[in-house]
N, C-alpha and C. Protein backbone atom coordinates (compact mmCIF):
# COMPACT_ATOMS: atom_id res chain seq x y z
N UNK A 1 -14.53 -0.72 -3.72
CA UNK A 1 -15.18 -1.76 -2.97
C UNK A 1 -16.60 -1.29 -2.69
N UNK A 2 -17.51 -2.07 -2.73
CA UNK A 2 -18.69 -1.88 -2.47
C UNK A 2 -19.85 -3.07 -1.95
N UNK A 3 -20.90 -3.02 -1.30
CA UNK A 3 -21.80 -3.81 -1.49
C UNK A 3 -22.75 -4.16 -2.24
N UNK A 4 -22.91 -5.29 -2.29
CA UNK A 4 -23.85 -5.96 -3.40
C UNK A 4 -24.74 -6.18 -3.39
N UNK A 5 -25.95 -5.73 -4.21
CA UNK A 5 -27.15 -5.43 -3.77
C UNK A 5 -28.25 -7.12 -4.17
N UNK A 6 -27.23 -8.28 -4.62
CA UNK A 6 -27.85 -9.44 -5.17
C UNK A 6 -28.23 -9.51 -3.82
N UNK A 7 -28.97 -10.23 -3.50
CA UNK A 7 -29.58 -11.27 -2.40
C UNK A 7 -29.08 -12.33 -1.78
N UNK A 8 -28.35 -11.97 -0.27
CA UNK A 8 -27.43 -12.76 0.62
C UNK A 8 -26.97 -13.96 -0.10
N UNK A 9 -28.31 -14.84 -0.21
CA UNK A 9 -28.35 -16.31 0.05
C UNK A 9 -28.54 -16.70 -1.46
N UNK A 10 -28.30 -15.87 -3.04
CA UNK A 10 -28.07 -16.23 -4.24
C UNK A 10 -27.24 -17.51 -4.38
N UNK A 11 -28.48 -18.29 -4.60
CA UNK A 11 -28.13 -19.67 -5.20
C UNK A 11 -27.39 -19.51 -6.35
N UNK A 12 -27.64 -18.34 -6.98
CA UNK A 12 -27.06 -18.91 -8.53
C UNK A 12 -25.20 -18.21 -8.77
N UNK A 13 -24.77 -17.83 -7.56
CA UNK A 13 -23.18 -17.93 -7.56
C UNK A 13 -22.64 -18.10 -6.81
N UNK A 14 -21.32 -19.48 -7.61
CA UNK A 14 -20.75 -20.30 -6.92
C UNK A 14 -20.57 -20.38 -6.16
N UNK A 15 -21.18 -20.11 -4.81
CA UNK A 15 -20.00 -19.57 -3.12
C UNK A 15 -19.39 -21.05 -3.00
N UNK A 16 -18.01 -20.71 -2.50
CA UNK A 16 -16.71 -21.63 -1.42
C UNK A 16 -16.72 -21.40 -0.59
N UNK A 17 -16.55 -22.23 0.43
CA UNK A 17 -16.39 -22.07 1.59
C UNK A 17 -15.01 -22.24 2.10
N UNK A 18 -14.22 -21.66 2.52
CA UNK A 18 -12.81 -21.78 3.20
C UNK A 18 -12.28 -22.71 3.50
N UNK A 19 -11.34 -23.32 2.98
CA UNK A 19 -10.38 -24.67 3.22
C UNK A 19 -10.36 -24.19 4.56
N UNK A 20 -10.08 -23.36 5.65
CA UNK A 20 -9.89 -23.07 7.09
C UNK A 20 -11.19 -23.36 8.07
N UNK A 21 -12.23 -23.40 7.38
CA UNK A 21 -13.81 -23.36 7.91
C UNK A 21 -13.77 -24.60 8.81
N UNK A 22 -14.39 -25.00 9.93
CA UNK A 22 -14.53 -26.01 11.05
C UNK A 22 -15.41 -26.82 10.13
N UNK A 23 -15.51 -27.35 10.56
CA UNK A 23 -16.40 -29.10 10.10
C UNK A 23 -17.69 -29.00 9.97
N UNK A 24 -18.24 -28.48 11.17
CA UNK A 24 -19.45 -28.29 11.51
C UNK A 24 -20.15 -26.65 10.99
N UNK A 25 -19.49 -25.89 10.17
CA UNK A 25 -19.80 -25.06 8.86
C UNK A 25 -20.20 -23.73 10.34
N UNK A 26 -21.12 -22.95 9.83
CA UNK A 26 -21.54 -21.74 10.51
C UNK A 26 -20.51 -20.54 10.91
N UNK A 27 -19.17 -20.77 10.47
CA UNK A 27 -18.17 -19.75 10.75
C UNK A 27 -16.98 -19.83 9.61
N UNK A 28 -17.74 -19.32 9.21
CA UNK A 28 -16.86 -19.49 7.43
C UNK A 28 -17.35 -17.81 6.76
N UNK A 29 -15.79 -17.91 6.32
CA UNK A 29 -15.81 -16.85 4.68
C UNK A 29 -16.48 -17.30 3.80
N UNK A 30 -17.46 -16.98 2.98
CA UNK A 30 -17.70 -17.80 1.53
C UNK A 30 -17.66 -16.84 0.86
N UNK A 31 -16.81 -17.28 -0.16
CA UNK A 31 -16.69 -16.40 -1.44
C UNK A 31 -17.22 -16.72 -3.10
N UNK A 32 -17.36 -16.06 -3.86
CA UNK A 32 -17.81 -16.38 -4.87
C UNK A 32 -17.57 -15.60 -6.00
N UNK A 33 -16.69 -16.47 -7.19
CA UNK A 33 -15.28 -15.60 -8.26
C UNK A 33 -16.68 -15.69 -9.41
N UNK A 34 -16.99 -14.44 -9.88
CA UNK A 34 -17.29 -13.98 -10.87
C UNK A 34 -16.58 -13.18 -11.86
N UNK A 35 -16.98 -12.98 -13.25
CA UNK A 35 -16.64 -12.42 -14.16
C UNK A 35 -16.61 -10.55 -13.96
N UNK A 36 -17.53 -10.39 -12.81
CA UNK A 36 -17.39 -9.48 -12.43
C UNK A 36 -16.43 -8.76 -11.37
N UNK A 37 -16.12 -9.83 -10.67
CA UNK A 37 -15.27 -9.72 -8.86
C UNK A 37 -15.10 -10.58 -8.22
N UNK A 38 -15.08 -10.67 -6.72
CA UNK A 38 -15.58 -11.82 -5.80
C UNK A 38 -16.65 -11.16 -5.08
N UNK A 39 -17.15 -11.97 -4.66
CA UNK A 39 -18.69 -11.44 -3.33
C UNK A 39 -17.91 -12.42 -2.45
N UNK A 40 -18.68 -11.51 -1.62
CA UNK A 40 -17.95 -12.04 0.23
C UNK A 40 -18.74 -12.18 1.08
N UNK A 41 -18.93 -13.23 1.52
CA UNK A 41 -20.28 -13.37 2.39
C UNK A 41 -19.65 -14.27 3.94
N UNK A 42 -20.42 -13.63 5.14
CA UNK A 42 -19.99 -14.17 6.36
C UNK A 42 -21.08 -15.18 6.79
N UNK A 43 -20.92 -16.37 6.35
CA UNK A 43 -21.96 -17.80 6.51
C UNK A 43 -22.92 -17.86 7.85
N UNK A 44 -22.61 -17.07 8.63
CA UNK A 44 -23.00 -16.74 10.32
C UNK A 44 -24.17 -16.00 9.73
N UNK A 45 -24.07 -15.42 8.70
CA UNK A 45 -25.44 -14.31 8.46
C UNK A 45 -26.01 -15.00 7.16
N UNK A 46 -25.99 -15.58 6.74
CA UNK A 46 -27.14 -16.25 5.66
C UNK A 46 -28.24 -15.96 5.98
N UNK A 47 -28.94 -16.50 7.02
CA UNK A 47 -30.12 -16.72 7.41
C UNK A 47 -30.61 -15.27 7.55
N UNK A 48 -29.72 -14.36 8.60
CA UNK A 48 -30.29 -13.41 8.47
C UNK A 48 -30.52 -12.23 7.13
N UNK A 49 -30.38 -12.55 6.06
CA UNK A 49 -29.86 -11.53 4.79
C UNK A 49 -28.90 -11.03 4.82
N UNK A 50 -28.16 -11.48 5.33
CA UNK A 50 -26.57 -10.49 5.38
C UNK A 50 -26.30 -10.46 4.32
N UNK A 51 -25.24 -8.56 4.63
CA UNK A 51 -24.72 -8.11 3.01
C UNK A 51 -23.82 -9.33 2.82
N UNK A 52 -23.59 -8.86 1.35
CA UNK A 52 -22.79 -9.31 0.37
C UNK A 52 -21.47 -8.51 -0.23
N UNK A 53 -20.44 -8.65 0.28
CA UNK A 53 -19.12 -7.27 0.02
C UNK A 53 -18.86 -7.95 -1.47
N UNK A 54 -19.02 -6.94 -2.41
CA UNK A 54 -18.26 -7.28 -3.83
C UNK A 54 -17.00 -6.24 -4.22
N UNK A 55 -15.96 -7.06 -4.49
CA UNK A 55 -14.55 -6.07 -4.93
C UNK A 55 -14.24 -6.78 -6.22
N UNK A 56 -13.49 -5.86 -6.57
CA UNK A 56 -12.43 -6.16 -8.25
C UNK A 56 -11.67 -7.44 -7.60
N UNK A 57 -11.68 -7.99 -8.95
CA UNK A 57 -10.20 -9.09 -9.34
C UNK A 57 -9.47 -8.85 -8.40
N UNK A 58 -8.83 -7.49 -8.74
CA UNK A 58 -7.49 -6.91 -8.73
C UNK A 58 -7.33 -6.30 -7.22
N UNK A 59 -8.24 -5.85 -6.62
CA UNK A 59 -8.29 -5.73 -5.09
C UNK A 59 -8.28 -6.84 -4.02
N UNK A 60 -8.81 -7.75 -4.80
CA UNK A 60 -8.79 -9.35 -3.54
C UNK A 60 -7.71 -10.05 -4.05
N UNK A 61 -7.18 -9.77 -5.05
CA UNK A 61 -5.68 -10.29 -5.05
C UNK A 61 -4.40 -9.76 -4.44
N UNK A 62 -4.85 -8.34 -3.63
CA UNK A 62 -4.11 -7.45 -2.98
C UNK A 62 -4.19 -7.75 -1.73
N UNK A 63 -5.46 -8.12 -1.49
CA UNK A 63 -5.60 -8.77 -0.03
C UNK A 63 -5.27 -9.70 0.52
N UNK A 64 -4.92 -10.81 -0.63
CA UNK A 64 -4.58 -12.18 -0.29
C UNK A 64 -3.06 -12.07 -0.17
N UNK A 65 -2.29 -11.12 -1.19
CA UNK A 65 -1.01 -11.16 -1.36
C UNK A 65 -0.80 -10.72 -0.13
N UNK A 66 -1.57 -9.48 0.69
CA UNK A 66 -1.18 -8.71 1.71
C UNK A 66 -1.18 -9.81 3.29
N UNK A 67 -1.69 -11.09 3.02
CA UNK A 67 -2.38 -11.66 3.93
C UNK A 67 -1.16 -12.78 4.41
């Protein structure tokens, strides 16, 4: 697991926002499935540059199973 050194607010991958996320957005997971991993981003920090957590396939499918 590591952080990702792309730039918080990278337009150019896909982020989702959480089927669980409130209506009014600002407290959301967003994630974003690349060929490489997922990136993990906490929507509360956009603005400010917040990191970006990137893991394997195979680790966020451990997390979800674990979840």
């Amino acid at each position: 697991m590591n952080t990702e050194d792309t730039a918080y607010g990278d337009t150019n991958l896909p982020w989702c926002v959480s089927s669980y996320s409130t209506g009014s957005g600002g407290e959301c997971v967003e994630v974003a499935l690349t060929a490489g991993g997922v990136h993990v981003r906490d929507s509360k920090r956009v603005a400010q540059g917040g990191p970006v957590l990137k893991v394997g396939s195979a680790a966020w499918s451990a997390l979800l199973e674990a979840m």
